[in-house]
PDB file of N, CA and C in Angstrom:
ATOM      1  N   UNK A   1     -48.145-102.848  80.738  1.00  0.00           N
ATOM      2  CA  UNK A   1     -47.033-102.707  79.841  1.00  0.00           C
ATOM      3  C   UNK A   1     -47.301-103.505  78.586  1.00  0.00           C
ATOM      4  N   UNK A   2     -46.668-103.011  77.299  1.00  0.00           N
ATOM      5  CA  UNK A   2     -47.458-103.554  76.363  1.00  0.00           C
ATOM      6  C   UNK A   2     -46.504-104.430  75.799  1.00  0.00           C
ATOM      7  N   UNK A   3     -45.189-104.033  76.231  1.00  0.00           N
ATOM      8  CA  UNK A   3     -43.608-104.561  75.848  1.00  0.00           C
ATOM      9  C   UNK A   3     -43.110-103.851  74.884  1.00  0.00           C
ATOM     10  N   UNK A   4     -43.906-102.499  74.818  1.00  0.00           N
ATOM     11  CA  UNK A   4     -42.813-101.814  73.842  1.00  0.00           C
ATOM     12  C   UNK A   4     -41.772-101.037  74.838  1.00  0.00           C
ATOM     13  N   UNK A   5     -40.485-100.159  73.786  1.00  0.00           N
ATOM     14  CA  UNK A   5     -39.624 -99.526  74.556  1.00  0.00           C
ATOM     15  C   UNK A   5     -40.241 -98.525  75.043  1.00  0.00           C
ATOM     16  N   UNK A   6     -39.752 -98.094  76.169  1.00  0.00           N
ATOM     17  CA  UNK A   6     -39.972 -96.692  75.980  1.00  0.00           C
ATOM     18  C   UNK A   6     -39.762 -95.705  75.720  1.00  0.00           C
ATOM     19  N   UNK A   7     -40.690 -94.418  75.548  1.00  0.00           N
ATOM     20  CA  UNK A   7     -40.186 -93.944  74.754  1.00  0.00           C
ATOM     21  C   UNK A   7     -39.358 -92.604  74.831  1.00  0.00           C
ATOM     22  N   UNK A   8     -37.944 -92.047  74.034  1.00  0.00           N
ATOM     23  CA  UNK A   8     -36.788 -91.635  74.577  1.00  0.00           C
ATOM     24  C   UNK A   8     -37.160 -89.746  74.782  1.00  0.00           C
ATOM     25  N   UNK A   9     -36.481 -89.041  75.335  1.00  0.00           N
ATOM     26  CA  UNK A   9     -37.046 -88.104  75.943  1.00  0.00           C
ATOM     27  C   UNK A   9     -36.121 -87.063  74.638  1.00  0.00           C
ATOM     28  N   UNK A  10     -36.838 -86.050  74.882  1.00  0.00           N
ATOM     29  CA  UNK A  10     -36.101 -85.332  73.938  1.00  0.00           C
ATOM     30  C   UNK A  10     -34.620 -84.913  74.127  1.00  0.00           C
ATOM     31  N   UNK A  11     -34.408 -84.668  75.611  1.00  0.00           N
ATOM     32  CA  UNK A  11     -33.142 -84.184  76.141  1.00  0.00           C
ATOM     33  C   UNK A  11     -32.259 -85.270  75.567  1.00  0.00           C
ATOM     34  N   UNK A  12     -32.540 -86.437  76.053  1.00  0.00           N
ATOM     35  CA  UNK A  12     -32.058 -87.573  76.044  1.00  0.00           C
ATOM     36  C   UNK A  12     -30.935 -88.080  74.237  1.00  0.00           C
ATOM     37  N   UNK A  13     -32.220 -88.195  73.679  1.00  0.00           N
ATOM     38  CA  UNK A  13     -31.869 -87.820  72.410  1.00  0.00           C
ATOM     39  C   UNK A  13     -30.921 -86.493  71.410  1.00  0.00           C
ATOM     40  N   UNK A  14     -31.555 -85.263  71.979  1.00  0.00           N
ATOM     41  CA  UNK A  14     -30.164 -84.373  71.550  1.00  0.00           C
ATOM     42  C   UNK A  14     -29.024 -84.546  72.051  1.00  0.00           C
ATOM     43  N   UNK A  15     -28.739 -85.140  73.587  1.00  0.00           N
ATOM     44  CA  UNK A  15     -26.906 -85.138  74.060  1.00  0.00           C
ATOM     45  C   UNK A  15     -26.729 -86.620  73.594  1.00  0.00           C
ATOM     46  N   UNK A  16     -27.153 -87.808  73.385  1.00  0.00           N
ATOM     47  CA  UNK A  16     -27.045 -88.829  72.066  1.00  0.00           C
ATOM     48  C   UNK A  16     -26.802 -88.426  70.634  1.00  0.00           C
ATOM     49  N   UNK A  17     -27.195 -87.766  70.253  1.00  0.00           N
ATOM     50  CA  UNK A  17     -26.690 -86.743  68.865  1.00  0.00           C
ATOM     51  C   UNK A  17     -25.737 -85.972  68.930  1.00  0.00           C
ATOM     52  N   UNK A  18     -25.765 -85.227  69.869  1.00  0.00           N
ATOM     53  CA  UNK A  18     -24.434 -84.130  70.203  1.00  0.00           C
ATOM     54  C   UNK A  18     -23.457 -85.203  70.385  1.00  0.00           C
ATOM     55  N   UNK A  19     -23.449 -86.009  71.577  1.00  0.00           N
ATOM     56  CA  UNK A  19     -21.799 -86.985  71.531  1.00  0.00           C
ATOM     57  C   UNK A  19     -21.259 -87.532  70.159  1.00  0.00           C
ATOM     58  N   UNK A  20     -23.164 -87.930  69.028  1.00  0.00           N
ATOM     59  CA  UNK A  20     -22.182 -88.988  68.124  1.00  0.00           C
ATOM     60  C   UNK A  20     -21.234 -87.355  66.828  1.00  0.00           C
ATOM     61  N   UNK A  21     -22.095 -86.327  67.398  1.00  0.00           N
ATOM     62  CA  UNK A  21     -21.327 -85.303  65.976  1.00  0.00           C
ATOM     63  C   UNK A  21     -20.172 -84.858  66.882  1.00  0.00           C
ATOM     64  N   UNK A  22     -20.024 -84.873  67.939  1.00  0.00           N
ATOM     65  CA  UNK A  22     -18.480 -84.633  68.820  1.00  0.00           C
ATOM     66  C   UNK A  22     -17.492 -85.602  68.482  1.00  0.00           C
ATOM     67  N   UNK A  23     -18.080 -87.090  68.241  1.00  0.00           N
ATOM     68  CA  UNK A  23     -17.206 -88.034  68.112  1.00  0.00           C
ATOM     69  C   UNK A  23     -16.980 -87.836  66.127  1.00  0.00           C
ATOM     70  N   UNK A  24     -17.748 -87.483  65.574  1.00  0.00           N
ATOM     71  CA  UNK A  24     -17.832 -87.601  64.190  1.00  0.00           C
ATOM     72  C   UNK A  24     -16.482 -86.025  63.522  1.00  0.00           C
ATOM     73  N   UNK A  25     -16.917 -85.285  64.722  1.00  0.00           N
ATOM     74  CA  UNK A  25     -15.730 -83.821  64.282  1.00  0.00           C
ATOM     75  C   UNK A  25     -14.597 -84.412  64.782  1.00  0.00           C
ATOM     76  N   UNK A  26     -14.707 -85.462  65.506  1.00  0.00           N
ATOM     77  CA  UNK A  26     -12.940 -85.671  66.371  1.00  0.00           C
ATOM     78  C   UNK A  26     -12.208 -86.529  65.324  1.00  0.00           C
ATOM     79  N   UNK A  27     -13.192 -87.469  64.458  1.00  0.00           N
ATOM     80  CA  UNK A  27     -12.478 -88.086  63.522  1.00  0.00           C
ATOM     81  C   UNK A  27     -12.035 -87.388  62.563  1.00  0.00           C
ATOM     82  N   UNK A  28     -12.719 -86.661  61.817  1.00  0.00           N
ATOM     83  CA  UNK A  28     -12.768 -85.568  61.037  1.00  0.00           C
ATOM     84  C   UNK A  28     -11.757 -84.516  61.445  1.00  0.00           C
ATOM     85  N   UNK A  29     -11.360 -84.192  62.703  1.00  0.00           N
ATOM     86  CA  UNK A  29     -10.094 -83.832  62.483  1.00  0.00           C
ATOM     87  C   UNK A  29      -8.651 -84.642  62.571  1.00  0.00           C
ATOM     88  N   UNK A  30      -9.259 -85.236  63.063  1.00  0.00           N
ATOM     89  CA  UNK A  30      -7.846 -86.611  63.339  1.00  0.00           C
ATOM     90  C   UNK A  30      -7.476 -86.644  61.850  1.00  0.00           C
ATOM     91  N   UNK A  31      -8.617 -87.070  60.747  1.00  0.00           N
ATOM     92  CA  UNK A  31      -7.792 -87.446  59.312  1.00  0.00           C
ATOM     93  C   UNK A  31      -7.153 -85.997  58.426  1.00  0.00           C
ATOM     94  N   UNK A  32      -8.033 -85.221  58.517  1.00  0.00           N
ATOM     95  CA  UNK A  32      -7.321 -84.261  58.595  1.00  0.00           C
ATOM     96  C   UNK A  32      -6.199 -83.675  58.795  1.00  0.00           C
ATOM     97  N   UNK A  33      -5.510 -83.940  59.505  1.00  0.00           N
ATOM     98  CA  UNK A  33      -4.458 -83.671  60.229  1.00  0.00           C
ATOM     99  C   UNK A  33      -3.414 -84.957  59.517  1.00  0.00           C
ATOM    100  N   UNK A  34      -3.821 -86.159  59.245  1.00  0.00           N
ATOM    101  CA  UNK A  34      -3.075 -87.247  59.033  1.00  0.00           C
ATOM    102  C   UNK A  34      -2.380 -87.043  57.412  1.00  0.00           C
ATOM    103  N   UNK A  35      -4.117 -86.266  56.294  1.00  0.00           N
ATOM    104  CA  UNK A  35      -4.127 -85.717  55.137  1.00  0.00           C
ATOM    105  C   UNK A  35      -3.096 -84.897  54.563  1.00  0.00           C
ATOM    106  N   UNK A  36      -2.786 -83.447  56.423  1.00  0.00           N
ATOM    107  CA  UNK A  36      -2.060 -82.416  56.430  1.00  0.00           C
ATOM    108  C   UNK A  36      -0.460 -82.747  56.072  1.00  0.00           C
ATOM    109  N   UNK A  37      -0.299 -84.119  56.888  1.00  0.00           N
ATOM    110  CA  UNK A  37       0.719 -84.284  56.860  1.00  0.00           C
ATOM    111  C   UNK A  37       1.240 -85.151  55.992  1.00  0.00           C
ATOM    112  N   UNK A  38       0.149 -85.844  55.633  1.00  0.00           N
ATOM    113  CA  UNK A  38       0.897 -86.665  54.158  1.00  0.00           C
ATOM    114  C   UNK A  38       0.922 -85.206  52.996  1.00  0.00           C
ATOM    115  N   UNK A  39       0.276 -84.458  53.058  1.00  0.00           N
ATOM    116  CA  UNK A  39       0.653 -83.427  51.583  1.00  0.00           C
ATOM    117  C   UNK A  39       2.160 -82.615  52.415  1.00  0.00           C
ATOM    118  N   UNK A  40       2.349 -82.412  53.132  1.00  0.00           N
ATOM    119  CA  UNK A  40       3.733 -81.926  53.637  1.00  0.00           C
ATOM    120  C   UNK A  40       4.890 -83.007  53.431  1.00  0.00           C
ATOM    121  N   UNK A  41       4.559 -84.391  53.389  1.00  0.00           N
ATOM    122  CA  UNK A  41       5.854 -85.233  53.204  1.00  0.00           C
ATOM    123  C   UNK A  41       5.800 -85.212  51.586  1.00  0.00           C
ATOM    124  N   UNK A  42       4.838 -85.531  50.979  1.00  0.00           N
ATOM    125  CA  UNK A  42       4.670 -85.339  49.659  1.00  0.00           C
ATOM    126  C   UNK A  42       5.214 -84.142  49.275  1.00  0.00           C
ATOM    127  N   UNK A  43       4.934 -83.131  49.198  1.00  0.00           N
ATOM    128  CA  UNK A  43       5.921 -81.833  49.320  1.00  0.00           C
ATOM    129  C   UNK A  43       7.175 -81.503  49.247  1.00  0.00           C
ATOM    130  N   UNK A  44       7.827 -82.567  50.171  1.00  0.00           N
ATOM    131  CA  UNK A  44       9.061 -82.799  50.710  1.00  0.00           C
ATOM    132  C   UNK A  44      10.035 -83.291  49.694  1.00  0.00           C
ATOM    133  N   UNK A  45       9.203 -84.413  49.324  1.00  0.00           N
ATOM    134  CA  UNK A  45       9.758 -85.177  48.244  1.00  0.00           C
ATOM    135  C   UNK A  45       9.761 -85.028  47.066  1.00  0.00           C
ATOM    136  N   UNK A  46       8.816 -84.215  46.584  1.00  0.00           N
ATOM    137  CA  UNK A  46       8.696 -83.530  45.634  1.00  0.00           C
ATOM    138  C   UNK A  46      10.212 -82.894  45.371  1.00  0.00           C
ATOM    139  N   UNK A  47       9.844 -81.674  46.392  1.00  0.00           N
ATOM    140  CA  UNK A  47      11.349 -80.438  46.488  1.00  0.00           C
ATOM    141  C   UNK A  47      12.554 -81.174  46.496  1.00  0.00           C
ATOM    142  N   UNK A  48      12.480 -82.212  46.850  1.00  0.00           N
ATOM    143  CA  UNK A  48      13.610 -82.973  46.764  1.00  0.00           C
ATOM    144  C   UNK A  48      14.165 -83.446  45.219  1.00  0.00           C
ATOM    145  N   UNK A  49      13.102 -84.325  44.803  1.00  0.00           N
ATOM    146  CA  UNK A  49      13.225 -84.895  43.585  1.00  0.00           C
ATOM    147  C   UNK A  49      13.290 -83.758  42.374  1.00  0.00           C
ATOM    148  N   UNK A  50      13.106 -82.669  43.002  1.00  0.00           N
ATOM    149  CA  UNK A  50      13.464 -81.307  41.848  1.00  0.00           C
ATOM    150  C   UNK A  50      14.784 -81.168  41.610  1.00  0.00           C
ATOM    151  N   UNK A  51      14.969 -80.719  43.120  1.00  0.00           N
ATOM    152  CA  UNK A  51      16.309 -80.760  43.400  1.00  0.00           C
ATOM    153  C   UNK A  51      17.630 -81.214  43.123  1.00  0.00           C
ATOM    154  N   UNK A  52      17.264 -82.791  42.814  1.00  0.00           N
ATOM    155  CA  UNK A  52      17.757 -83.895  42.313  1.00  0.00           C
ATOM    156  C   UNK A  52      17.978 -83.674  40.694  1.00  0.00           C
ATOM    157  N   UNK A  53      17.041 -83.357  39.903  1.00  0.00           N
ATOM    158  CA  UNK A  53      16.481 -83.406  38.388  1.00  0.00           C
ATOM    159  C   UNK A  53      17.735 -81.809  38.317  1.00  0.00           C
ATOM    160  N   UNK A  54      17.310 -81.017  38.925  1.00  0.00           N
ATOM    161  CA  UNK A  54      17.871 -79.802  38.363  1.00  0.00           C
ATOM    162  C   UNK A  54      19.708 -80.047  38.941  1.00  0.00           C
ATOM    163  N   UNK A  55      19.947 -80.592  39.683  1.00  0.00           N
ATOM    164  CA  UNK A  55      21.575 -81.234  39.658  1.00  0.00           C
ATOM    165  C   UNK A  55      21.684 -82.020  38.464  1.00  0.00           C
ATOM    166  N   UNK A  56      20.739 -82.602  38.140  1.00  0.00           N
ATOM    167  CA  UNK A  56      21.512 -83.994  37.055  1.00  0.00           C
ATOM    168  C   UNK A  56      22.008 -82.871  36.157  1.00  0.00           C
ATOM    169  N   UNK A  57      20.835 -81.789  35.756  1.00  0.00           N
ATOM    170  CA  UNK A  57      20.939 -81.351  34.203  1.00  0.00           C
ATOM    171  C   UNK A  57      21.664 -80.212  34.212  1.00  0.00           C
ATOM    172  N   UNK A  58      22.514 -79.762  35.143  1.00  0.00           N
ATOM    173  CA  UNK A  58      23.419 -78.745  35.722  1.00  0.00           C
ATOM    174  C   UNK A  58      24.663 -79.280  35.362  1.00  0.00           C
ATOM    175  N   UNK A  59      24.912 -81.270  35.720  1.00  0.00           N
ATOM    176  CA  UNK A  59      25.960 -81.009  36.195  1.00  0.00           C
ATOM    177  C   UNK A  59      26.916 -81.273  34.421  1.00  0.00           C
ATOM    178  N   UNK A  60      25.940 -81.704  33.114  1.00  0.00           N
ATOM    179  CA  UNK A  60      26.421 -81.829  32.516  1.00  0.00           C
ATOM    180  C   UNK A  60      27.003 -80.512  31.302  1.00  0.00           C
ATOM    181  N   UNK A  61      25.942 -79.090  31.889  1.00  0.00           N
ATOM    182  CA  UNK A  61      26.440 -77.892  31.210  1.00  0.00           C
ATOM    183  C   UNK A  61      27.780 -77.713  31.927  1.00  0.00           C
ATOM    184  N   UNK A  62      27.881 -77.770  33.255  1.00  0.00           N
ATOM    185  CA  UNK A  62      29.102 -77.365  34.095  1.00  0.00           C
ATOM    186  C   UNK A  62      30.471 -78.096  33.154  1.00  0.00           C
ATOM    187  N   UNK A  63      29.967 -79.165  32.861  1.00  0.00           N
ATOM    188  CA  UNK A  63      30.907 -80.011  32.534  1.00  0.00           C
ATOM    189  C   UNK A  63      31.495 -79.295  30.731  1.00  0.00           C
ATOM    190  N   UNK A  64      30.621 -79.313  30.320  1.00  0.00           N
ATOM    191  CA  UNK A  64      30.830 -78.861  29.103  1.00  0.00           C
ATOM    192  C   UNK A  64      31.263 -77.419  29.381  1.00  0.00           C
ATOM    193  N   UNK A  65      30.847 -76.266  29.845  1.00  0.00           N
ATOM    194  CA  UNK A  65      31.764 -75.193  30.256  1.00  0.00           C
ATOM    195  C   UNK A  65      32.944 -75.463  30.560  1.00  0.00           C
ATOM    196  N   UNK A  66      33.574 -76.273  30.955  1.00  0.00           N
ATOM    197  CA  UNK A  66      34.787 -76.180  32.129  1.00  0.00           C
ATOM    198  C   UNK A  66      35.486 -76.974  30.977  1.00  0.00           C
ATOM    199  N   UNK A  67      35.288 -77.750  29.907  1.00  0.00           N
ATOM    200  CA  UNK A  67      35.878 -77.919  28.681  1.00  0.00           C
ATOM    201  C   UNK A  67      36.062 -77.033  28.060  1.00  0.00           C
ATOM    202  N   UNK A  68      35.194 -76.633  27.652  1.00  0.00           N
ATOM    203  CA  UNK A  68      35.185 -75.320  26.286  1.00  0.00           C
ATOM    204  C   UNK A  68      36.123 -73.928  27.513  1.00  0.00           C
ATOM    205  N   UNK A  69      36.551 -73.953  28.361  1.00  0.00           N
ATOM    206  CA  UNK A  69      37.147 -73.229  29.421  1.00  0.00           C
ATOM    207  C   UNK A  69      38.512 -73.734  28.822  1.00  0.00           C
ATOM    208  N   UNK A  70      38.846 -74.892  29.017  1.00  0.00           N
ATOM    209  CA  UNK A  70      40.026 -75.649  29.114  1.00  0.00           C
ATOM    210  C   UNK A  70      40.807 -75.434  27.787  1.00  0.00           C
ATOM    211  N   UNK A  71      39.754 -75.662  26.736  1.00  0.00           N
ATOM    212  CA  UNK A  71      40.065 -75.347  25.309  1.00  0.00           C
ATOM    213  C   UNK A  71      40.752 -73.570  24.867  1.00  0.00           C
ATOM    214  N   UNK A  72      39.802 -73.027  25.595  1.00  0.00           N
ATOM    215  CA  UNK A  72      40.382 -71.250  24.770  1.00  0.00           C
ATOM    216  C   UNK A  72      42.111 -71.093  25.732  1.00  0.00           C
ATOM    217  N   UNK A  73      42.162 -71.842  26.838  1.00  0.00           N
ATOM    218  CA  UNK A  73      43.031 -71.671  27.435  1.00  0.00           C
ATOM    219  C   UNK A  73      44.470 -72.018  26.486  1.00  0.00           C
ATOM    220  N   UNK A  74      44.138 -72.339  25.515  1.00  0.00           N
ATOM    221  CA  UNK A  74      45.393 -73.456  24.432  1.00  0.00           C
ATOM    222  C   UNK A  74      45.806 -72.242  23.786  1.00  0.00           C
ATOM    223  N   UNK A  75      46.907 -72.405  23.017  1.00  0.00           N
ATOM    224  CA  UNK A  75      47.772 -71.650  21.989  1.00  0.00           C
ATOM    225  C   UNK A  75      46.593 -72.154  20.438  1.00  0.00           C
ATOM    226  N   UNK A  76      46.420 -73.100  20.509  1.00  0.00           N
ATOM    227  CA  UNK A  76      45.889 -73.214  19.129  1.00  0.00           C
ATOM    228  C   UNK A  76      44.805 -72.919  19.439  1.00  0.00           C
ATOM    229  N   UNK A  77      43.604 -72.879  20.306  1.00  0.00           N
ATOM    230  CA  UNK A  77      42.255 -72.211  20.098  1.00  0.00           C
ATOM    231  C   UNK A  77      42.965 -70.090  20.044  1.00  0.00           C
ATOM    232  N   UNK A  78      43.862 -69.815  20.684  1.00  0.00           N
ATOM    233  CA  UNK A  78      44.250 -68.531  20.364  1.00  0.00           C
ATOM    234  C   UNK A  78      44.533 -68.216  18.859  1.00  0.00           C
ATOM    235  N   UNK A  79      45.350 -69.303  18.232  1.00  0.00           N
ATOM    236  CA  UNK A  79      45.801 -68.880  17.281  1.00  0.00           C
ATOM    237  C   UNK A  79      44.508 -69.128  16.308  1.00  0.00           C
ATOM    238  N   UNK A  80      43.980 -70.019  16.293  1.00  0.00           N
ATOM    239  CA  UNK A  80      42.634 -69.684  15.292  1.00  0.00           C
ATOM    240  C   UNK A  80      41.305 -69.205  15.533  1.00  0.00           C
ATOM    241  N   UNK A  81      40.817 -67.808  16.876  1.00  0.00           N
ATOM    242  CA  UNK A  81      40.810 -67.160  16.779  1.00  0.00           C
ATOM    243  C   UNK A  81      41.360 -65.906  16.642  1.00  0.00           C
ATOM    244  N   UNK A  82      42.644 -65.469  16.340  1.00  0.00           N
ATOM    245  CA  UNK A  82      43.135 -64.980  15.884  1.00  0.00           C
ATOM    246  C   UNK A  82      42.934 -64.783  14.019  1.00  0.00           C
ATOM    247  N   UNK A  83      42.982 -65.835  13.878  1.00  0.00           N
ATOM    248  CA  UNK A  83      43.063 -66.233  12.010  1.00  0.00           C
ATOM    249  C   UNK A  83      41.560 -65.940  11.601  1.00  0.00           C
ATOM    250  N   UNK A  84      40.691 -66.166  12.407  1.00  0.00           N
ATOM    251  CA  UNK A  84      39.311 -66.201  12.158  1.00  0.00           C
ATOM    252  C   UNK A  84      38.760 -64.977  12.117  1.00  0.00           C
ATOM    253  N   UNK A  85      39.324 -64.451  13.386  1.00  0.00           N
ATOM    254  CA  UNK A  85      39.150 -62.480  13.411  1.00  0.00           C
ATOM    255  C   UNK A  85      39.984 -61.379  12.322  1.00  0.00           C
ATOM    256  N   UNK A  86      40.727 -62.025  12.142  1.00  0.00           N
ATOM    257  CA  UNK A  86      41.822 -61.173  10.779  1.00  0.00           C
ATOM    258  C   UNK A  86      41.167 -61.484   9.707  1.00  0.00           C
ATOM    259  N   UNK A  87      41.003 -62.425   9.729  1.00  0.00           N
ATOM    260  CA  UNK A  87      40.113 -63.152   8.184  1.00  0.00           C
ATOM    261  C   UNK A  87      38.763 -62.117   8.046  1.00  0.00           C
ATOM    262  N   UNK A  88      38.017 -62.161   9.346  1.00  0.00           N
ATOM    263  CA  UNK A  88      36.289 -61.309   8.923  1.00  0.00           C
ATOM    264  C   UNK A  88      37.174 -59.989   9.149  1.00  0.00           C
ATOM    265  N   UNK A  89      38.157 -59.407   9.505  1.00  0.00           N
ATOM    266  CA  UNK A  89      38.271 -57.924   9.487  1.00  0.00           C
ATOM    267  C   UNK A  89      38.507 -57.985   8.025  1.00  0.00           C
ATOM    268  N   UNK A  90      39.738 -58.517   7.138  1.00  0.00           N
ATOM    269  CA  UNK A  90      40.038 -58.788   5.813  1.00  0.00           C
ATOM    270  C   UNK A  90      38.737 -58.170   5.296  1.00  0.00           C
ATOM    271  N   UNK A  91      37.996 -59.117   5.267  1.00  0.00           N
ATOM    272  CA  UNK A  91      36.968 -59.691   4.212  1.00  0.00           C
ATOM    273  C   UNK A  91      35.883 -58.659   4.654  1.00  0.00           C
ATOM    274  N   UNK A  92      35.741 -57.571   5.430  1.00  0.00           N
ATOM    275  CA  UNK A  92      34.962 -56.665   5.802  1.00  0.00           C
ATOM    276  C   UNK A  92      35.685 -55.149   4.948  1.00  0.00           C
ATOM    277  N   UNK A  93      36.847 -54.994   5.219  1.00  0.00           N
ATOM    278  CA  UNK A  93      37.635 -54.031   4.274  1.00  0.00           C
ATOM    279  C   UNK A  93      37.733 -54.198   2.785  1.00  0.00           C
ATOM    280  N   UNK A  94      37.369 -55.416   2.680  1.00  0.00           N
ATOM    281  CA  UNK A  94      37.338 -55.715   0.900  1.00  0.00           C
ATOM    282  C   UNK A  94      36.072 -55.552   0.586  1.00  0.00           C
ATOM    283  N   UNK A  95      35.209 -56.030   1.292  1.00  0.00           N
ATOM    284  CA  UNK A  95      33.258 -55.049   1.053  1.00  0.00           C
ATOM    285  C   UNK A  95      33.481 -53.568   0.988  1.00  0.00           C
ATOM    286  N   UNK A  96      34.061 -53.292   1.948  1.00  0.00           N
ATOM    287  CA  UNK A  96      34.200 -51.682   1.748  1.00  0.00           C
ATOM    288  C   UNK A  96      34.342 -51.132   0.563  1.00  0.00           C
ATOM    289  N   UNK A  97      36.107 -51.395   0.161  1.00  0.00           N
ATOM    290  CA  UNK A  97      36.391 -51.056  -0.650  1.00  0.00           C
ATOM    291  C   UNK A  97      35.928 -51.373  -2.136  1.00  0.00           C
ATOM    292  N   UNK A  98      35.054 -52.172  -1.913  1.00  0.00           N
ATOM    293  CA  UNK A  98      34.432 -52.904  -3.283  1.00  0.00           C
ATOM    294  C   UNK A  98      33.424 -51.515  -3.822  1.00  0.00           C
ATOM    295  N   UNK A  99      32.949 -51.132  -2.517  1.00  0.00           N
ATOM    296  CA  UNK A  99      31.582 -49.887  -2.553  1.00  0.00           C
ATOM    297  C   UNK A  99      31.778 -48.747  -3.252  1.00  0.00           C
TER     298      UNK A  99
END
């Protein structure tokens, strides 16, 4: 014996390779899967924080509708459209007749 190792057999060596790429795909899907699910919570929060953004900027047209609602409901927004529409009919019959 010379004191070296000896030396490893071929079999030996491919199922030593095969376990470490079995163990190397198992990690490889483990993070994978960990990846999968952080882009799905990310996702989440995303749709959320849209969600959120498109309420803020909703709720201040709503608001302003439901004024300008409140307003035509009055006698005086009636009466000056009223004055405003007589006025451009007026002033449309006096083009006419100008012709």
């Amino acid at each position: 014996m010379t004191g070296q190792p000896a030396p490893r057999t071929e079999a030996g060596t491919r199922s030593g390779d095969a376990e470490a790429l079995r163990q190397e795909l198992a990690a490889a899907r483990r993070r994978e899967a960990e990846l999968r699910e952080l882009l799905v919570d990310a996702h989440e929060q995303l749709a959320a924080r849209d969600d959120e953004l498109v309420k803020g900027l909703a709720w201040p047209g709503r608001m302003a509708q439901q004024q300008l609602d409140e307003m035509r409901r009055t006698r005086a927004w009636r009466a000056a459209t009223l004055y405003w529409r007589t006025r451009d009919r007026v002033r449309a019959l006096l083009r006419v007749g100008r012709r």
